[in-house]
Protein backbone atom coordinates (compact mmCIF):
# COMPACT_ATOMS: atom_id res chain seq x y z
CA UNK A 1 52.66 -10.29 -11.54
CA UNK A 2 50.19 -12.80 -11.72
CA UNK A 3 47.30 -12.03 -10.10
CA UNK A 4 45.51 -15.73 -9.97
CA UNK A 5 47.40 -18.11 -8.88
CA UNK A 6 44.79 -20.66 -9.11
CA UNK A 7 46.61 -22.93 -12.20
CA UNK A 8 49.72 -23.92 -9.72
CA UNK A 9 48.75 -27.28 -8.03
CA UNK A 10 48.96 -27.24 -4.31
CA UNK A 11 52.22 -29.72 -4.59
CA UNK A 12 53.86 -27.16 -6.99
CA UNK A 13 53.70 -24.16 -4.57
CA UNK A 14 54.85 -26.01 -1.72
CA UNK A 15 57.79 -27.15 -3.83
CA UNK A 16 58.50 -23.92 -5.20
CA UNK A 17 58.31 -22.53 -1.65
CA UNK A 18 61.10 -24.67 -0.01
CA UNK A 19 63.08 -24.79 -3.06
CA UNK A 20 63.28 -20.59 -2.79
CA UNK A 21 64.00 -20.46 0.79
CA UNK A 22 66.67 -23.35 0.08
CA UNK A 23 68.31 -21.21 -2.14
CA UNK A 24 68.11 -17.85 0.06
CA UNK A 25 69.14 -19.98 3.51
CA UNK A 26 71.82 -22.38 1.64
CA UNK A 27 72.49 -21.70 -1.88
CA UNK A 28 71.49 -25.23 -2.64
CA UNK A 29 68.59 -27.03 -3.49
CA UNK A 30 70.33 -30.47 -2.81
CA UNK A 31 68.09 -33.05 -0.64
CA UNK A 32 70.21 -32.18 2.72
CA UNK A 33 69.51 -28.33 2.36
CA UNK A 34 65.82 -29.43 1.73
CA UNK A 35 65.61 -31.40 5.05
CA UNK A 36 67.61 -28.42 6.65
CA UNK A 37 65.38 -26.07 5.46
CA UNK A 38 61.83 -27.99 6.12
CA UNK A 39 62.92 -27.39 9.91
CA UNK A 40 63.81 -23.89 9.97
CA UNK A 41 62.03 -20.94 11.22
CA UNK A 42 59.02 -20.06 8.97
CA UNK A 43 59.08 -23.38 7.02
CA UNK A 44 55.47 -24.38 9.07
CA UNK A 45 53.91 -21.10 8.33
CA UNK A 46 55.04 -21.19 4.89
CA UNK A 47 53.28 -24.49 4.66
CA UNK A 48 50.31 -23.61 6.55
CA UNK A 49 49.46 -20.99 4.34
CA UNK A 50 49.25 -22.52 1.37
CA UNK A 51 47.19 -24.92 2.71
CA UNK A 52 44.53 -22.34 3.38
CA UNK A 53 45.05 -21.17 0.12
CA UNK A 54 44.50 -24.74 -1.29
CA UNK A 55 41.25 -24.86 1.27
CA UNK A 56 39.84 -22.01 0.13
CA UNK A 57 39.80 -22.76 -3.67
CA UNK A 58 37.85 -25.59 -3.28
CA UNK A 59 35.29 -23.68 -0.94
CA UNK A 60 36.87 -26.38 1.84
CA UNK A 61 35.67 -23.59 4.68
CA UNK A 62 36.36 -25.48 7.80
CA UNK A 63 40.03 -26.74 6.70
CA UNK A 64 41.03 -23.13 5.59
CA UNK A 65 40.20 -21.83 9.42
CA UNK A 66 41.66 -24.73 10.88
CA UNK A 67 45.07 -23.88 8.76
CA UNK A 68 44.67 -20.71 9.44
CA UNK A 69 44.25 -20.74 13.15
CA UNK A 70 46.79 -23.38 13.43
CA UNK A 71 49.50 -20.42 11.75
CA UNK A 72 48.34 -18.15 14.87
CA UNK A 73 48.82 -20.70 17.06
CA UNK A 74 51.73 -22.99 16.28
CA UNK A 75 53.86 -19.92 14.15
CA UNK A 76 52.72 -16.26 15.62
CA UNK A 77 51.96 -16.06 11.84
CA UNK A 78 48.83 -14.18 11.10
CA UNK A 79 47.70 -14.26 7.36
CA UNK A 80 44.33 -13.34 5.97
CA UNK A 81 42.63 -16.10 4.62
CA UNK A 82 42.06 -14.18 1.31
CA UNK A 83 45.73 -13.07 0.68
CA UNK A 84 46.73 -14.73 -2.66
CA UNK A 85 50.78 -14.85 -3.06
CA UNK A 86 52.41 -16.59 -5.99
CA UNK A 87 54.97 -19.50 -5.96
CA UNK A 88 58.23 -19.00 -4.34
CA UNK A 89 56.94 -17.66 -1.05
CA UNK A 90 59.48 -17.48 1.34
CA UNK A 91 59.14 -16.36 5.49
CA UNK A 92 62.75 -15.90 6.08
CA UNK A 93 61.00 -15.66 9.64
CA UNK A 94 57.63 -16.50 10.46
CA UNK A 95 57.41 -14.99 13.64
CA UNK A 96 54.88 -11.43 14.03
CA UNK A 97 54.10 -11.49 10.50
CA UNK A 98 50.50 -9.85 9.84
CA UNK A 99 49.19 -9.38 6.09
CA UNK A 100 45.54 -8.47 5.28
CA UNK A 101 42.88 -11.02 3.37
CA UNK A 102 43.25 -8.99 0.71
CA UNK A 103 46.97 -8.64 0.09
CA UNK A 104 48.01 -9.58 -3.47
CA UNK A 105 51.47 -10.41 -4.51
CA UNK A 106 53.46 -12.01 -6.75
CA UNK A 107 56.08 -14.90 -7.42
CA UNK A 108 59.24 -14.47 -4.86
CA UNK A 109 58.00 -12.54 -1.99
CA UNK A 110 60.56 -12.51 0.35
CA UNK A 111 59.40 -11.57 3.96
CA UNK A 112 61.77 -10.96 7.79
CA UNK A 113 60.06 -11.71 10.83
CA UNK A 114 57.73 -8.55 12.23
CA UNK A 115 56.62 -7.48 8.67
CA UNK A 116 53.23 -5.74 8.42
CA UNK A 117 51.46 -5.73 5.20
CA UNK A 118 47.72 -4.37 5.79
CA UNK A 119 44.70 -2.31 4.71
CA UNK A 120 43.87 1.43 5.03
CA UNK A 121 40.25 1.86 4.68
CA UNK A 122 39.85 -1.17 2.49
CA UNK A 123 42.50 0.01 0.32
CA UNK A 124 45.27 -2.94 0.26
CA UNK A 125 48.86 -3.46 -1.41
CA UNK A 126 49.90 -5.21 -4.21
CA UNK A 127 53.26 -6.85 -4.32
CA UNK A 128 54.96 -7.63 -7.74
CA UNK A 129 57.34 -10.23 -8.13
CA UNK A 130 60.84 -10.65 -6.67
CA UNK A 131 60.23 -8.45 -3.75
CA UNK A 132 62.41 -8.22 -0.15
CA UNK A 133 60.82 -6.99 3.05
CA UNK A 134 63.66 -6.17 5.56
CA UNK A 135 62.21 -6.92 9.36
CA UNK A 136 59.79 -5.06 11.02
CA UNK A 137 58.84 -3.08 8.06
CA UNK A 138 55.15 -2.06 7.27
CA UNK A 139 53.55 -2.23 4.09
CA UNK A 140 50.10 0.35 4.44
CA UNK A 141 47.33 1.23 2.15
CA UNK A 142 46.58 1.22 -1.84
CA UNK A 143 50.19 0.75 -2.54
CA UNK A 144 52.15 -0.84 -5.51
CA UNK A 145 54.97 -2.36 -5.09
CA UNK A 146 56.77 -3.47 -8.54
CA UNK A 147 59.31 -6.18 -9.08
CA UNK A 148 62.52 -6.52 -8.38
CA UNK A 149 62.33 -4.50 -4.58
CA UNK A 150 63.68 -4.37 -2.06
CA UNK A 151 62.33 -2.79 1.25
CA UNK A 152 64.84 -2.19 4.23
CA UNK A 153 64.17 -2.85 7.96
CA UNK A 154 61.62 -1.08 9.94
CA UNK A 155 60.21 1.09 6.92
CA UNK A 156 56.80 2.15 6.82
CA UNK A 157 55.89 1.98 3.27
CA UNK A 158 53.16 4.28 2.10
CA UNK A 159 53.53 5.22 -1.24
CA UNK A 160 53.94 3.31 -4.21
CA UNK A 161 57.33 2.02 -4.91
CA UNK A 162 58.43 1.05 -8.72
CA UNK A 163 60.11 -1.53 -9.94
CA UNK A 164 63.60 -2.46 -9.57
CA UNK A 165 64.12 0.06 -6.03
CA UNK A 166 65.50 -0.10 -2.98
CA UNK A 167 63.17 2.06 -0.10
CA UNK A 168 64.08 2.43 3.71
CA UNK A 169 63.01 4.78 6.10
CA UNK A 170 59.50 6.14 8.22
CA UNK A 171 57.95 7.39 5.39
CA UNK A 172 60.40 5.00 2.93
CA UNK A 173 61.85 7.14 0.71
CA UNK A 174 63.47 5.30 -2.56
CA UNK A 175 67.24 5.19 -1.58
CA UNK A 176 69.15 3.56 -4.56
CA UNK A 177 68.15 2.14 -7.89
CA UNK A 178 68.83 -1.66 -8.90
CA UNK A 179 71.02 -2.00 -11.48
CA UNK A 180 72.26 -5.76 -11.21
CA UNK A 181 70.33 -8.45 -11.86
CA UNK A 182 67.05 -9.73 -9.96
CA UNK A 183 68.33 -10.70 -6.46
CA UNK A 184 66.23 -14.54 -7.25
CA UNK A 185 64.86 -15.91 -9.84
């Protein structure tokens, strides 16, 4: 995982962003799944976020609130406005997502609608890259999450879960290891 994602241009995340949700809604990257896809669910948010990201880089302080309130307002998406993800960032769902400021992650998050990634006592998660987060699970505390994950439904994550494993349950317990291939790329 990368954990600056500062060299990407603001053009090349949002591109990378649709182009992975393209993929994971239609198999396709062709121009009509684009289109299809800049009007689905969590397409704004996705948007919105990185240009807060963008706003805060450049120390643009009144643009990076006004993206960020405008995710409360127009997607019930609430992101910290210090979270750094890497490109590839996909909200299956934008809907009830909450992640902490300082939330790190890397390149193909993956996240369902109702997803909960936050803080315990100032202690925050890190995400590595190619990671799935089922709906309505929670992500709590100085966890690690490696690549290549995948977290089911309505876990509560609080322990650190390594790379290429599958986790479900309240606490998630690891359930099966990953053999095949990342599931994107």
């Amino acid at each position: 995982m990368n954990p600056s994602h500062e060299q990407h241009s603001l053009f090349s995340l949002l591109t990378e962003d649709v182009q992975a949700k393209s993929r994971w809604c239609y198999d396709s990257i062709h121009w009509r799944s684009i289109v299809k896809t800049l009007l689905t669910d969590g397409t704004a948010a996705m948007m919105w976020y990185r240009l807060m990201q963008w706003s805060r880089r450049r120390r643009l302080v009144p643009l990076e609130l006004l993206f960020n309130k405008l995710n409360v307002i127009c997607c019930n998406c609430i992101i910290g406005r210090g979270t750094d993800f890497g490109p590839g960032l996909v909200f299956i769902h934008s809907t009830g997502i909450v992640i902490n400021g300082q939330v790190r992650g890397g390149a193909h998050i993956y996240l369902e609608h109702q997803v909960t990634i936050g803080a315990e006592r100032r202690a925050n998660p890190v995400l590595g890259d190619r990671v799935f987060i089922g709906a309505g699970a929670k992500i709590v505390g100085a966890v690690t999450i490696g690549d290549d994950v995948k977290i089911g439904a309505n876990s509560v994550v609080l322990d650190d879960i390594p790379s290429g494993m599958t986790a479900v349950g309240v606490p998630a317990k690891v359930v099966r290891v990953r053999n095949e291939p990342s599931m994107v790329s």
